[in-house]
Protein backbone atom coordinates (compact mmCIF):
# COMPACT_ATOMS: atom_id res chain seq x y z
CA UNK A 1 31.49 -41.78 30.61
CA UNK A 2 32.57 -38.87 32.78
CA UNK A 3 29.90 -35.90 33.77
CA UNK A 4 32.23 -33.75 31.80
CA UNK A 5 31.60 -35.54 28.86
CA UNK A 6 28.23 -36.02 29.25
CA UNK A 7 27.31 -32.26 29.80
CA UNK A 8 29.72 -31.60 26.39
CA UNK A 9 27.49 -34.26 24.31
CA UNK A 10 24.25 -32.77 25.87
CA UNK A 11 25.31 -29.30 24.92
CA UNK A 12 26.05 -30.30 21.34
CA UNK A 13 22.65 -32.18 20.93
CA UNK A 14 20.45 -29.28 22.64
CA UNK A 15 22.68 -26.80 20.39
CA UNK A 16 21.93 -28.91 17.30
CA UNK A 17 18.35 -29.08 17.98
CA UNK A 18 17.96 -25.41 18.33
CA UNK A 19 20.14 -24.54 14.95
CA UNK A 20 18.01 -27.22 13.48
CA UNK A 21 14.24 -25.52 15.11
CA UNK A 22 15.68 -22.07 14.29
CA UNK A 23 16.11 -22.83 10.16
CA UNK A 24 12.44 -24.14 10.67
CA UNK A 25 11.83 -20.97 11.45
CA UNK A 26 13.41 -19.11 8.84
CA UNK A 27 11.41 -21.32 6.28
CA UNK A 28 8.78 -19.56 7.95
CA UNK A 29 9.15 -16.25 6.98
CA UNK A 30 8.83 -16.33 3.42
CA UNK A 31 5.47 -17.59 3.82
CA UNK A 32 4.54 -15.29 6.54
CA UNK A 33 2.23 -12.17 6.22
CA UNK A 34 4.97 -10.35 7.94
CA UNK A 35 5.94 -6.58 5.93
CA UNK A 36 9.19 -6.42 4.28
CA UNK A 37 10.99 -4.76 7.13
CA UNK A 38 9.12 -7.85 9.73
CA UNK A 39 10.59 -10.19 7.42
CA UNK A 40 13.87 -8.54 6.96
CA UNK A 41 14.16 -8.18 10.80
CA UNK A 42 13.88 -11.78 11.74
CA UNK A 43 15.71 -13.07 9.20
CA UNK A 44 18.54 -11.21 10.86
CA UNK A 45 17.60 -11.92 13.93
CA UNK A 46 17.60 -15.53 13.85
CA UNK A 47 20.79 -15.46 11.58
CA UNK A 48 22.36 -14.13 14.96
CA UNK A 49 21.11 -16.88 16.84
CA UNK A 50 22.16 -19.53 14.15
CA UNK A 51 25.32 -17.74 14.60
CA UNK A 52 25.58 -17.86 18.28
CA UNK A 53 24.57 -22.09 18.62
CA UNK A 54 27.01 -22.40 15.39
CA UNK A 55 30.17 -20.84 17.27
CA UNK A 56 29.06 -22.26 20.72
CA UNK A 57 28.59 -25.78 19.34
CA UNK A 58 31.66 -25.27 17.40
CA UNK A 59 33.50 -24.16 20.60
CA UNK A 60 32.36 -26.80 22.33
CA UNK A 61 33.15 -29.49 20.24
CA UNK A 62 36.69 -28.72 19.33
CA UNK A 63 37.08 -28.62 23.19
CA UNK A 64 35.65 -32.39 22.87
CA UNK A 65 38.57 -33.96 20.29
CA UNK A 66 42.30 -34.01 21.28
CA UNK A 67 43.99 -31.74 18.51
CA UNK A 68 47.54 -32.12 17.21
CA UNK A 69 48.34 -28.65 17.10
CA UNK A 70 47.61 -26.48 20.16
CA UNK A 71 48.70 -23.22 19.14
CA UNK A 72 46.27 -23.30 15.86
CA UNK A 73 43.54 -24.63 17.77
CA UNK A 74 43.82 -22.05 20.69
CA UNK A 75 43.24 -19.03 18.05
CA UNK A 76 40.54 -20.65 16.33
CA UNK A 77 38.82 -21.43 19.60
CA UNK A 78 39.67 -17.62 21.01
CA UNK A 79 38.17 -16.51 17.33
CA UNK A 80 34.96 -18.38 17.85
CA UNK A 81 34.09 -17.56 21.76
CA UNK A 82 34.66 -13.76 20.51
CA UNK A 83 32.10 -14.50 17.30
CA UNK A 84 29.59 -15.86 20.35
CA UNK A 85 29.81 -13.31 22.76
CA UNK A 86 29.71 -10.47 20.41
CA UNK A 87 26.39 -12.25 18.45
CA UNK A 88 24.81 -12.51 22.07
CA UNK A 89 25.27 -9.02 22.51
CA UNK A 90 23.51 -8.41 19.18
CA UNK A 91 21.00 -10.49 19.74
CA UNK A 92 19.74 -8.47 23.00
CA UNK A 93 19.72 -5.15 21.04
CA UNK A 94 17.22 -6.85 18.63
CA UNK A 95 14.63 -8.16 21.15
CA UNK A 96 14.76 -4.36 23.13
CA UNK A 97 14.15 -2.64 19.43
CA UNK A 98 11.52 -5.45 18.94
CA UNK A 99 9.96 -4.59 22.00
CA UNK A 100 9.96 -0.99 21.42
CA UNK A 101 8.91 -1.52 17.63
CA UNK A 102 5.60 -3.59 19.10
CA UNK A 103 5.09 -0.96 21.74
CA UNK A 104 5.25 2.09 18.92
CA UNK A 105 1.87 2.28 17.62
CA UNK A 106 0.27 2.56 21.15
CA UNK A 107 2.30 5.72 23.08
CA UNK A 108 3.81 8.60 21.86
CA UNK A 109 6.06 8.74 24.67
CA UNK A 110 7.97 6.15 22.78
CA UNK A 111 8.60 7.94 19.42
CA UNK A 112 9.82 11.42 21.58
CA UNK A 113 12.26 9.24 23.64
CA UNK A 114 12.90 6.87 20.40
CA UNK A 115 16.43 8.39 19.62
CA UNK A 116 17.36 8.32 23.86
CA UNK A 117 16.33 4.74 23.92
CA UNK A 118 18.44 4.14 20.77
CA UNK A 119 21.34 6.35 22.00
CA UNK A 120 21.00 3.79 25.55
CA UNK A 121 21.68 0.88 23.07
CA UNK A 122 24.27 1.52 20.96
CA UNK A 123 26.95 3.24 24.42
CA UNK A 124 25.98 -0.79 25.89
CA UNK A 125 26.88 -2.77 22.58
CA UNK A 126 29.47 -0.47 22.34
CA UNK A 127 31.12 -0.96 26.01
CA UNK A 128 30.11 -4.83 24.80
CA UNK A 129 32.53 -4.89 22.17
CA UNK A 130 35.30 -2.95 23.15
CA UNK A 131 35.04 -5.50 26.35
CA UNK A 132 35.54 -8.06 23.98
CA UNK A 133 38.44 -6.80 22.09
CA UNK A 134 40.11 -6.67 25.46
CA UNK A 135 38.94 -10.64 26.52
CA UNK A 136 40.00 -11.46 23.18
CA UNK A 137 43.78 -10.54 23.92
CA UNK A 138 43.90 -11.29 27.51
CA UNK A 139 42.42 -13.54 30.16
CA UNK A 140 39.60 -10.97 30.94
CA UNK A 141 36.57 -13.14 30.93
CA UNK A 142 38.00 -16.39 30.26
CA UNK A 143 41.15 -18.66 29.58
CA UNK A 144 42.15 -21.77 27.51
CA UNK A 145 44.27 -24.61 29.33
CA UNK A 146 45.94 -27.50 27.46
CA UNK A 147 46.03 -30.43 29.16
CA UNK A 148 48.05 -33.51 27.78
CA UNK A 149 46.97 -37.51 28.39
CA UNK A 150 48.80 -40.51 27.38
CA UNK A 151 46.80 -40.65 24.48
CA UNK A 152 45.57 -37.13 23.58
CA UNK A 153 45.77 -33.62 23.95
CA UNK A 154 42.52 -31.34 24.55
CA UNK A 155 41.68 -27.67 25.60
CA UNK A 156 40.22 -26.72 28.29
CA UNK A 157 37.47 -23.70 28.24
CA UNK A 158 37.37 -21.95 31.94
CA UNK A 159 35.77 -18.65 32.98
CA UNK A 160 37.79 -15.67 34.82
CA UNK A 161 37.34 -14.68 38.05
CA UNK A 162 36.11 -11.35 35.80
CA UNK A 163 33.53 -13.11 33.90
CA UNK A 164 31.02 -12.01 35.26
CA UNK A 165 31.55 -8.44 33.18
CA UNK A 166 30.84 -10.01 30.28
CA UNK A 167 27.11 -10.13 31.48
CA UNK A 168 26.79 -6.07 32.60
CA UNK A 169 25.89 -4.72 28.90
CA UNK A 170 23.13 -7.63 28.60
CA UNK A 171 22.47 -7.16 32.32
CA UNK A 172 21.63 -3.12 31.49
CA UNK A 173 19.85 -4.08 27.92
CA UNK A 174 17.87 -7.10 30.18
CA UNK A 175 17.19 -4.34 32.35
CA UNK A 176 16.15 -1.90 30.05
CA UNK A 177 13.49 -4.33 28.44
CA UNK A 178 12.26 -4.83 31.57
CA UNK A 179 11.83 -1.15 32.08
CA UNK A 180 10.01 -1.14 28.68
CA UNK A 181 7.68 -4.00 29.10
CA UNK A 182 6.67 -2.58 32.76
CA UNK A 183 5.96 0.30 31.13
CA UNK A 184 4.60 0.25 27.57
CA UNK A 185 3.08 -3.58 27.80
CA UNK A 186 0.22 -3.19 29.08
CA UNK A 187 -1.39 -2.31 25.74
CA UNK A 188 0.29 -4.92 23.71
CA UNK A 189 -1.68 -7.70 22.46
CA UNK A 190 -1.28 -10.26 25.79
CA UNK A 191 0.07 -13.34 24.50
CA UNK A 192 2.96 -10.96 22.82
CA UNK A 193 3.48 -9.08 26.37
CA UNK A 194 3.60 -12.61 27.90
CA UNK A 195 5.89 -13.92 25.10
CA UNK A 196 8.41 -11.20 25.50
CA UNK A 197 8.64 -12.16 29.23
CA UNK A 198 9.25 -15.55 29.00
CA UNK A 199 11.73 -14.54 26.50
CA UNK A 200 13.80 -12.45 29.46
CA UNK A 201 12.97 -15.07 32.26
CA UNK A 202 13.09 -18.51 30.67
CA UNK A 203 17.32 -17.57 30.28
CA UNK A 204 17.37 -16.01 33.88
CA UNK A 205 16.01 -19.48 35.24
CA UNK A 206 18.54 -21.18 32.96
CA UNK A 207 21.52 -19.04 34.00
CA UNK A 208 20.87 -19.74 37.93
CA UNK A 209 20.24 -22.84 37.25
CA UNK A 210 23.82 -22.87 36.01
CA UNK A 211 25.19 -21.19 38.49
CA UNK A 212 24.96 -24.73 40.29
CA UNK A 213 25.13 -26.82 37.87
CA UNK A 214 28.11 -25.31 35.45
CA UNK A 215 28.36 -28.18 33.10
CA UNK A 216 25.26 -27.74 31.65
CA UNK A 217 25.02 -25.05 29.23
CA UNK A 218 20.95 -24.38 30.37
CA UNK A 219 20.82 -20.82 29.14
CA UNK A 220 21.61 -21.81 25.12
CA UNK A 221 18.77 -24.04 25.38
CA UNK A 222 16.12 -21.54 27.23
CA UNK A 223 17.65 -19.03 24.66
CA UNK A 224 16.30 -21.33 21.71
CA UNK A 225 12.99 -22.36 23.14
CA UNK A 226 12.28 -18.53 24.46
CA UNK A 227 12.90 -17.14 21.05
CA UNK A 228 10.90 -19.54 19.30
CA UNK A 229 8.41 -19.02 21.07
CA UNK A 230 7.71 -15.55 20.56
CA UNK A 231 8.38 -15.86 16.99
CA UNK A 232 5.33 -17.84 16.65
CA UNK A 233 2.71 -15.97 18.94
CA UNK A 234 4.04 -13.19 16.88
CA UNK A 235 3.58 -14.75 13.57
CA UNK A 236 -0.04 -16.32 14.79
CA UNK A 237 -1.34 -12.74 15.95
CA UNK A 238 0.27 -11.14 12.43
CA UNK A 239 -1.83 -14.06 10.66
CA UNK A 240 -4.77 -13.33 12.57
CA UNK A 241 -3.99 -9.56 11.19
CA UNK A 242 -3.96 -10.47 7.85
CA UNK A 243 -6.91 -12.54 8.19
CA UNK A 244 -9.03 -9.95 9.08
CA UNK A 245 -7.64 -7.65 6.79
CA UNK A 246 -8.64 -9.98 3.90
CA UNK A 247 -12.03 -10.15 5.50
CA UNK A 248 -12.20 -6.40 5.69
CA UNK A 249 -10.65 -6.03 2.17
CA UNK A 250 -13.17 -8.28 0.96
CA UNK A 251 -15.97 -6.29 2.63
CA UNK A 252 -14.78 -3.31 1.01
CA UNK A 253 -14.22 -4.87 -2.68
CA UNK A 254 -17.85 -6.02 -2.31
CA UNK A 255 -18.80 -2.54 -1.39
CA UNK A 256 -16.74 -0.81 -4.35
CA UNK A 257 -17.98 -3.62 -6.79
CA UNK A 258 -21.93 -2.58 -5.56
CA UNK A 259 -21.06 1.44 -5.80
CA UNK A 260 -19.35 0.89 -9.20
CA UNK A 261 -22.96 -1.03 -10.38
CA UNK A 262 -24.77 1.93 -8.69
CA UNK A 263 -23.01 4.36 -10.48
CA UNK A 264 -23.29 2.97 -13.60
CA UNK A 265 -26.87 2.99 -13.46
CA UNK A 266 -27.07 6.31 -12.65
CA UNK A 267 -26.58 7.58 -16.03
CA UNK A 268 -28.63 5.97 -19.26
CA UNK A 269 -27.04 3.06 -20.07
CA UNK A 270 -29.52 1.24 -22.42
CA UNK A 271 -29.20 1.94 -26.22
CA UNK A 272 -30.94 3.21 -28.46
CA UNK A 273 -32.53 5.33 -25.24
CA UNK A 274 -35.52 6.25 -27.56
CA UNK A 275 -35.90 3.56 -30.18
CA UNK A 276 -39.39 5.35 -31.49
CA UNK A 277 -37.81 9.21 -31.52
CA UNK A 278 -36.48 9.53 -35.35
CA UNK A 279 -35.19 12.84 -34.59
CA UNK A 280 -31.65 11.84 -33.67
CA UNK A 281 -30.06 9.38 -32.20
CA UNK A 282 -27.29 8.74 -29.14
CA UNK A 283 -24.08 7.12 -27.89
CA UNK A 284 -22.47 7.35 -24.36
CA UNK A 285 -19.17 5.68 -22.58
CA UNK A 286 -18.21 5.92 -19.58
CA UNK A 287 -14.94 4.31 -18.23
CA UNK A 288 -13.44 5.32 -14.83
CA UNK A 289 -9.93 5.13 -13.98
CA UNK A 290 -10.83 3.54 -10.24
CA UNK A 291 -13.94 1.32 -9.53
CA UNK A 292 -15.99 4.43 -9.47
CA UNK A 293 -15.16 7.99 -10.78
CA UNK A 294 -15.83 11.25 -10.71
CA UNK A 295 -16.97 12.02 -14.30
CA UNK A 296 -20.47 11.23 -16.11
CA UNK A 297 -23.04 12.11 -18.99
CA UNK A 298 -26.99 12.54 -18.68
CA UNK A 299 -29.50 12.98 -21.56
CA UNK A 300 -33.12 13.36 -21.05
CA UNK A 301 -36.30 14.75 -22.86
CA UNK A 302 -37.61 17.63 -21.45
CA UNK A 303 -40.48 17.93 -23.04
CA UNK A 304 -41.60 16.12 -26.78
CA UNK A 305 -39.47 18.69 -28.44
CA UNK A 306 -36.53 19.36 -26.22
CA UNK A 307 -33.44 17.26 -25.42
CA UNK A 308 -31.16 17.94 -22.24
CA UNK A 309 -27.79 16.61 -22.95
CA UNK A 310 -24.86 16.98 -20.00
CA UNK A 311 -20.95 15.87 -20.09
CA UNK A 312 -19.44 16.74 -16.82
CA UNK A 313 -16.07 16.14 -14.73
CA UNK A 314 -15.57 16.11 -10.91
CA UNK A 315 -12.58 17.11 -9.59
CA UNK A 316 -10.88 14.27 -7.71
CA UNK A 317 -11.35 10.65 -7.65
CA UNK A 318 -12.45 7.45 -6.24
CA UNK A 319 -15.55 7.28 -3.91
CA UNK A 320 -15.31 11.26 -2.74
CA UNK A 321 -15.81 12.26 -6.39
CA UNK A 322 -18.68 9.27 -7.13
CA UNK A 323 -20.69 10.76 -4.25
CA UNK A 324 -20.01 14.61 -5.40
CA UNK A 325 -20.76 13.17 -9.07
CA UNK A 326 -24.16 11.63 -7.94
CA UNK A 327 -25.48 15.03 -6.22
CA UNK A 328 -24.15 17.26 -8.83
CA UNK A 329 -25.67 14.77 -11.60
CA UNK A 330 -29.17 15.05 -9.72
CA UNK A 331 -28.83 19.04 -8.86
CA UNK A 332 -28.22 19.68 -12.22
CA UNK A 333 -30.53 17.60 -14.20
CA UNK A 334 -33.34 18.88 -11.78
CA UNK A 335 -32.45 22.60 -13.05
CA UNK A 336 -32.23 21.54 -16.31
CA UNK A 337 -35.94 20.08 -16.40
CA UNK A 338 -37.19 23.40 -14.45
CA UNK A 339 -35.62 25.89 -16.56
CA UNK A 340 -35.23 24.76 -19.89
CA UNK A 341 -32.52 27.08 -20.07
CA UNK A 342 -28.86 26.61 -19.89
CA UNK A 343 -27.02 29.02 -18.44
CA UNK A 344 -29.99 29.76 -15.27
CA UNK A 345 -29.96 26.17 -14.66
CA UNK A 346 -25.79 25.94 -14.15
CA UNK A 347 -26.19 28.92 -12.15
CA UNK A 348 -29.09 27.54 -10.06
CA UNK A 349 -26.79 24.32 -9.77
CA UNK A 350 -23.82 26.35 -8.54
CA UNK A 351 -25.45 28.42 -6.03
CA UNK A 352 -26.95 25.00 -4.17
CA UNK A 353 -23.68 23.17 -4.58
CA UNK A 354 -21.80 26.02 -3.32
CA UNK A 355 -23.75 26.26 0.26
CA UNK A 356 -23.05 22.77 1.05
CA UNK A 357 -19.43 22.29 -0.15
CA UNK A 358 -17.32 22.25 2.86
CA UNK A 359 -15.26 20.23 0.63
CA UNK A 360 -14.79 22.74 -1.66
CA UNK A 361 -15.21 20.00 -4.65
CA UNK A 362 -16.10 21.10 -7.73
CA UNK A 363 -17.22 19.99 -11.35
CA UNK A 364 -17.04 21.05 -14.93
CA UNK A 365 -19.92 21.10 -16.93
CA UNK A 366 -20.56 21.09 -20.67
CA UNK A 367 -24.63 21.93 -20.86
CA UNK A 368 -27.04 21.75 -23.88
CA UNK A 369 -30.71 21.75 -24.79
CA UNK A 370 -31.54 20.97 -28.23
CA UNK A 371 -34.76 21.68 -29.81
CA UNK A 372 -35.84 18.44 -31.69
CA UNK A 373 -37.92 20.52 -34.32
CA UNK A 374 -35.42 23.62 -35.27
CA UNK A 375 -32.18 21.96 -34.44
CA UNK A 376 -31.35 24.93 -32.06
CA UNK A 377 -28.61 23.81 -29.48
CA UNK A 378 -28.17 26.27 -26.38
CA UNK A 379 -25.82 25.35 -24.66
CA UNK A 380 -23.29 26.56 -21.86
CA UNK A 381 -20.02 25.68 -20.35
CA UNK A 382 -19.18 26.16 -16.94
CA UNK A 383 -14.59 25.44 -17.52
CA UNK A 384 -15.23 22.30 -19.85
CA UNK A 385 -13.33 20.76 -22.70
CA UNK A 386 -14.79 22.11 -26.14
CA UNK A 387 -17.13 20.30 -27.51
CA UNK A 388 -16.21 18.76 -31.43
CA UNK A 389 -18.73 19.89 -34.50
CA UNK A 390 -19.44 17.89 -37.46
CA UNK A 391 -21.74 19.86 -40.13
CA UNK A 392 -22.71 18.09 -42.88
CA UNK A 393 -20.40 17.99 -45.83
CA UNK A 394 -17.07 19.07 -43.14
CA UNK A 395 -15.08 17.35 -40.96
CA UNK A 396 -15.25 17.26 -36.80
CA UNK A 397 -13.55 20.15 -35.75
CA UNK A 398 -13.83 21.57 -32.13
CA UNK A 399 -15.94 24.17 -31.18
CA UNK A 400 -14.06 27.42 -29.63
CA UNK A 401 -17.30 28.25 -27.00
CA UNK A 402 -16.56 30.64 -24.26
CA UNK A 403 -16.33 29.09 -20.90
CA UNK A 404 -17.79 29.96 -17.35
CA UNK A 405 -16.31 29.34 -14.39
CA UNK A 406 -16.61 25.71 -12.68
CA UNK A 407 -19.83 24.68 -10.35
CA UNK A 408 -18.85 24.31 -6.47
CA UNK A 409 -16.47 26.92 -7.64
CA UNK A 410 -17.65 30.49 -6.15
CA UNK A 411 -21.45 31.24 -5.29
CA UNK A 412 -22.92 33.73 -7.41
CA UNK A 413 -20.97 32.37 -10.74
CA UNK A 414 -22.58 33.53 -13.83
CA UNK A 415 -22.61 32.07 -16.82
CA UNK A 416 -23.21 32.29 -20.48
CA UNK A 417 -25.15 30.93 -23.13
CA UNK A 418 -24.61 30.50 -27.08
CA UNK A 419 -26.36 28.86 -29.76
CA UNK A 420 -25.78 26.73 -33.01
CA UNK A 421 -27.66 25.87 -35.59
CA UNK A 422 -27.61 22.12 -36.33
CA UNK A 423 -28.21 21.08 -39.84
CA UNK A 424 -30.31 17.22 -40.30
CA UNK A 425 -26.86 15.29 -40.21
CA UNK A 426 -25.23 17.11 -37.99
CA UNK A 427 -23.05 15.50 -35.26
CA UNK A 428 -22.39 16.65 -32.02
CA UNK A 429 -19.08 15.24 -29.90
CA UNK A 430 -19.04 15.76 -25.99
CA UNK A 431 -16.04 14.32 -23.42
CA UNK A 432 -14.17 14.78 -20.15
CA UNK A 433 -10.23 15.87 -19.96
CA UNK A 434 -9.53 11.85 -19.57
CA UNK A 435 -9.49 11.80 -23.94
CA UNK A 436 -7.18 14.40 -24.42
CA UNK A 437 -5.03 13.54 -21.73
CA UNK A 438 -4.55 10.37 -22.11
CA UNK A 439 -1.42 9.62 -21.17
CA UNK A 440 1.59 7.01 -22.93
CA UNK A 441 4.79 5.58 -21.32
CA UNK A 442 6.63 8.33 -22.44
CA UNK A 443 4.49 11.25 -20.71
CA UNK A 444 3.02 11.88 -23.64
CA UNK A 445 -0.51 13.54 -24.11
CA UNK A 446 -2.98 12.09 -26.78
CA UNK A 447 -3.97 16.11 -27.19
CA UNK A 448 -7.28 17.59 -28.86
CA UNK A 449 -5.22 17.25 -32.45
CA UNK A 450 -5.18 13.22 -32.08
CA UNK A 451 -8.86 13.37 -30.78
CA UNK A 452 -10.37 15.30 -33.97
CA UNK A 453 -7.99 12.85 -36.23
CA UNK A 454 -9.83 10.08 -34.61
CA UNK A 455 -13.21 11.58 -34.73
CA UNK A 456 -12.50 11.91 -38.42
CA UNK A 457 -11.70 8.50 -39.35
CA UNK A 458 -15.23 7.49 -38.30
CA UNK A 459 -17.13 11.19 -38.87
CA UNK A 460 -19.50 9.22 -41.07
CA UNK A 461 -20.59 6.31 -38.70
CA UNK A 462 -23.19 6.23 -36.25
CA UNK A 463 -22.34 7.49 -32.26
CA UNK A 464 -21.42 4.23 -31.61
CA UNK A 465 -18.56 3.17 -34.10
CA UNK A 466 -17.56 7.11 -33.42
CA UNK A 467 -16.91 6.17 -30.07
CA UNK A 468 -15.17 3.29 -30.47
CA UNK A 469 -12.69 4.73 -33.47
CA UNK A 470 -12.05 7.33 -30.71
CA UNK A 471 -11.44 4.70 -27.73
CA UNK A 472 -8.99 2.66 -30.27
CA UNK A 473 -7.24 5.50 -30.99
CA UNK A 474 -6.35 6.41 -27.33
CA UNK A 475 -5.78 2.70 -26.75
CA UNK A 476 -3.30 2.55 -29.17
CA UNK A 477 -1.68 5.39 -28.56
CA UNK A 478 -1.45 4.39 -24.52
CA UNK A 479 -0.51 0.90 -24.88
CA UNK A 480 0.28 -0.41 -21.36
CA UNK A 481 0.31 2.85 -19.59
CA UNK A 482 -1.93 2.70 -16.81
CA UNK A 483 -5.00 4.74 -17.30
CA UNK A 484 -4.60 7.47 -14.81
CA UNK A 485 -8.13 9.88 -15.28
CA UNK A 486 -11.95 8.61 -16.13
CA UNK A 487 -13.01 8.98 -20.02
CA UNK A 488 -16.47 9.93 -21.03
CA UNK A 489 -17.38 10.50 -24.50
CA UNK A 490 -20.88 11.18 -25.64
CA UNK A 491 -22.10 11.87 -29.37
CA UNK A 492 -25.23 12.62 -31.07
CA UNK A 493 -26.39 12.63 -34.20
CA UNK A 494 -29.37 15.14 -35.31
CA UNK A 495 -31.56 14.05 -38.13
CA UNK A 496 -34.79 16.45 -37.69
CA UNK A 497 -38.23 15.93 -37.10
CA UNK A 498 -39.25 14.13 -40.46
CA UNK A 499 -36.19 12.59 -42.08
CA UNK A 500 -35.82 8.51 -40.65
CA UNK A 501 -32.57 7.71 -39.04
CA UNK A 502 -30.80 5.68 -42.37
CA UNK A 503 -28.50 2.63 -41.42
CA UNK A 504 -24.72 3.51 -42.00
């Protein structure tokens, strides 16, 4: 066997094993942690390079078999060296826009001279193709002889003295990446600043190597193994990314899962509360929209004869409004206990909370104390949701109370109180703006009209079927919406000092 035909067969079999390594690869990157635009980028990237072995290979191997007609095989052979060339060219722009991509996150020198660097790119593959247009036509770069044997006919692939433009474009792109690694590397992660210089010099080597050796197509091969290999030290250090992301986002779930516990014991959350008081009785919900949110209820005796009862609503969610929730819970409650009156106690709260709200959170707040003996409610609302009435003998209806403006709002905030007269039987409804707007697929609200309907299919049961006719009724109105704010609902039922709680 000639060396001719040697180098041919070796060129076929390196060219095979790299189209055969590269769709490796691209099983690769499904299963990847790689973002959508990683993924998208090398799966065009190494479609060029399938492309470029495909057409050289396929070059190369009509080149090997005589043809019978020389004319058709001369076009298709012109077609495919023009497919190569202009995929090479490609193929260059994506490792400099991979390099600068990497390099991104670490200088801002790169994002001002992003559209310069981009310009650079597109006047080379530009010069690059029009080049090519030109070789395609005429014996620029390279020309096709037929030579005829007693048995066969083959062509002949053989470079112009000329050739040697072809390179220039990749040349200035080579160089350019150069420029950028030289520069900008020295903060990438090492193994991908070594990667991307093998990349550039493993080809060099093969090229020069070729220079001497021109049967051997070295360069497709170093192209290949080159590529590979920084597709895998960047897929290992994006794995080792995701890895400790997962171990982060684990940290944090355990966090949320602990501040979601702690929050819920913050307010009372065993029931009955007071299994030995006679003189009413309680219910309370509380379910945020996130692990933890911003809203939350309090009760707690003040004395034998007084009951503090609090519905309130942070502004914002998440953990900001849980830890703004906690101190205004505490600030509040503390008042409460001190004052035993309503409206001093939200002021008292809103001065504090205003001198250390750089924030500038804030929280609604629906305040009452109720005296256990008379049935005397005081109560005072600092821009909450009206509370909902049931009077023995009448339906829930909501109660129209005049509202002061919200705590954390503006220091010095005064506030108002009013009073109502609760009759044994009486019921007493409390919740955040999460019931009312409660939200369907179609945008619409569930509204205060739906809550009272609710409240009124269940006005006779005890707090806790109230509260779940209520929470049906918004969960049948929402369906598979996706619950957007926190609800709270609290509801109490006054029976006075001598008459026993009955079952119903």
């Amino acid at each position: 066997m000639e060396l001719a035909q040697i180098s041919n067969l070796a060129t076929v079999i390196f060219t095979s094993i790299g189209i055969g390594v590269c769709f490796l690869c691209l099983l690769q990157i499904p299963k990847s942690h790689f973002s959508k635009e990683g993924k998208t980028f090398f799966r065009n990237f190494f479609g060029l390079v399938l492309t470029y072995l495909v057409m050289h290979m396929t070059r190369e191997t009509l080149q090997m078999f005589a043809v019978a007609n020389a004319t058709g095989i001369l076009i298709a052979i012109r077609i495919v060296t023009f497919v190569e060339f202009f995929t090479s060219g490609a193929m260059a722009i994506c490792i400099s826009l991979l390099i600068l991509h990497a390099s991104r996150p670490h200088y801002e020198q790169i994002e001002k001279n992003l559209k310069k660097y981009t310009a650079v790119l597109t006047v080379l593959f530009a010069v690059h193709v029009v080049m090519l247009v030109v070789a395609a036509f005429t014996d620029l770069y390279y020309h096709f002889d037929l030579t005829e044997t007693v048995s066969r006919s083959s062509v002949v692939y053989a470079r112009s003295p000329l050739y040697f433009l072809s390179n220039i474009p990749q040349l200035l792109m080579l160089g350019l990446d150069l420029y950028l690694l030289l520069r900008y590397g020295k903060k990438l992660d090492p193994r991908l600043n070594k990667a991307f210089w093998f990349y550039i010099a493993l080809p060099v080597a093969g090229a020069l190597i070729q220079l001497f050796f021109q049967q051997f197509q070295l360069v497709i091969f170093a192209t290949v193994i080159s590529t590979v290999n920084m597709f895998y030290v960047i897929l290992r250090i994006q794995n080792e990314l995701y890895q400790k992301q997962e171990i982060e986002s684990s940290r944090l779930e355990s966090e949320l899962s602990m501040a979601t516990r702690i929050q819920a014991d913050m307010v009372p959350n065993i029931f009955p509360p007071y299994p030995d008081r006679k003189e009413f009785d309680i219910y309370a919900s509380m379910d945020p929209a996130k692990e933890v949110g911003g809203d939350f209820y309090d009760f707690f005796l003040i004395d034998d004869h007084h009951l503090g009862l609090v519905m309130a609503d942070v502004s914002g969610k998440g953990v900001p409004a849980a830890l703004f929730m906690m101190i205004s819970k505490i600030i509040i409650q503390n008042f409460a206990l001190s004052d035993r009156d309503p409206k001093v106690a939200l002021e008292s709260a809103n001065d504090q909370i205003c001198r250390n709200n750089r924030e500038e959170m804030f929280v609604t707040v629906w305040l009452g104390i109720l005296d256990l003996e008379t049935g005397l409610l005081t109560a005072s609302n600092a821009g909450h949701e009206y509370p909902a009435l049931k009077l023995p003998g009448k339906p829930f209806e909501l109660y129209h109370d005049r509202h002061g403006f919200v705590i954390g709002g503006m220091e010095g905030s005064r506030y108002r109180n009013y009073e109502i007269r609760l009759e044994k039987g009486s019921k007493l409804f409390v919740y955040t703006d999460g019931v009312p707007e409660a939200t369907n697929a179609s945008g619409e609200l569930f509204g205060p009209e739906r809550l009272v309907d609710a409240l009124n299919t269940a006005a006779d049961g005890q707090p806790q079927q109230i509260l779940k006719a209520v929470d049906g009724a918004i969960s049948g109105f929402v369906g598979k919406a996706p619950q957007f704010d926190d609800i709270t609902m609290m509801c109490v039922v006054y029976y006075g000092p001598e008459e026993k709680k009955e079952e119903g």
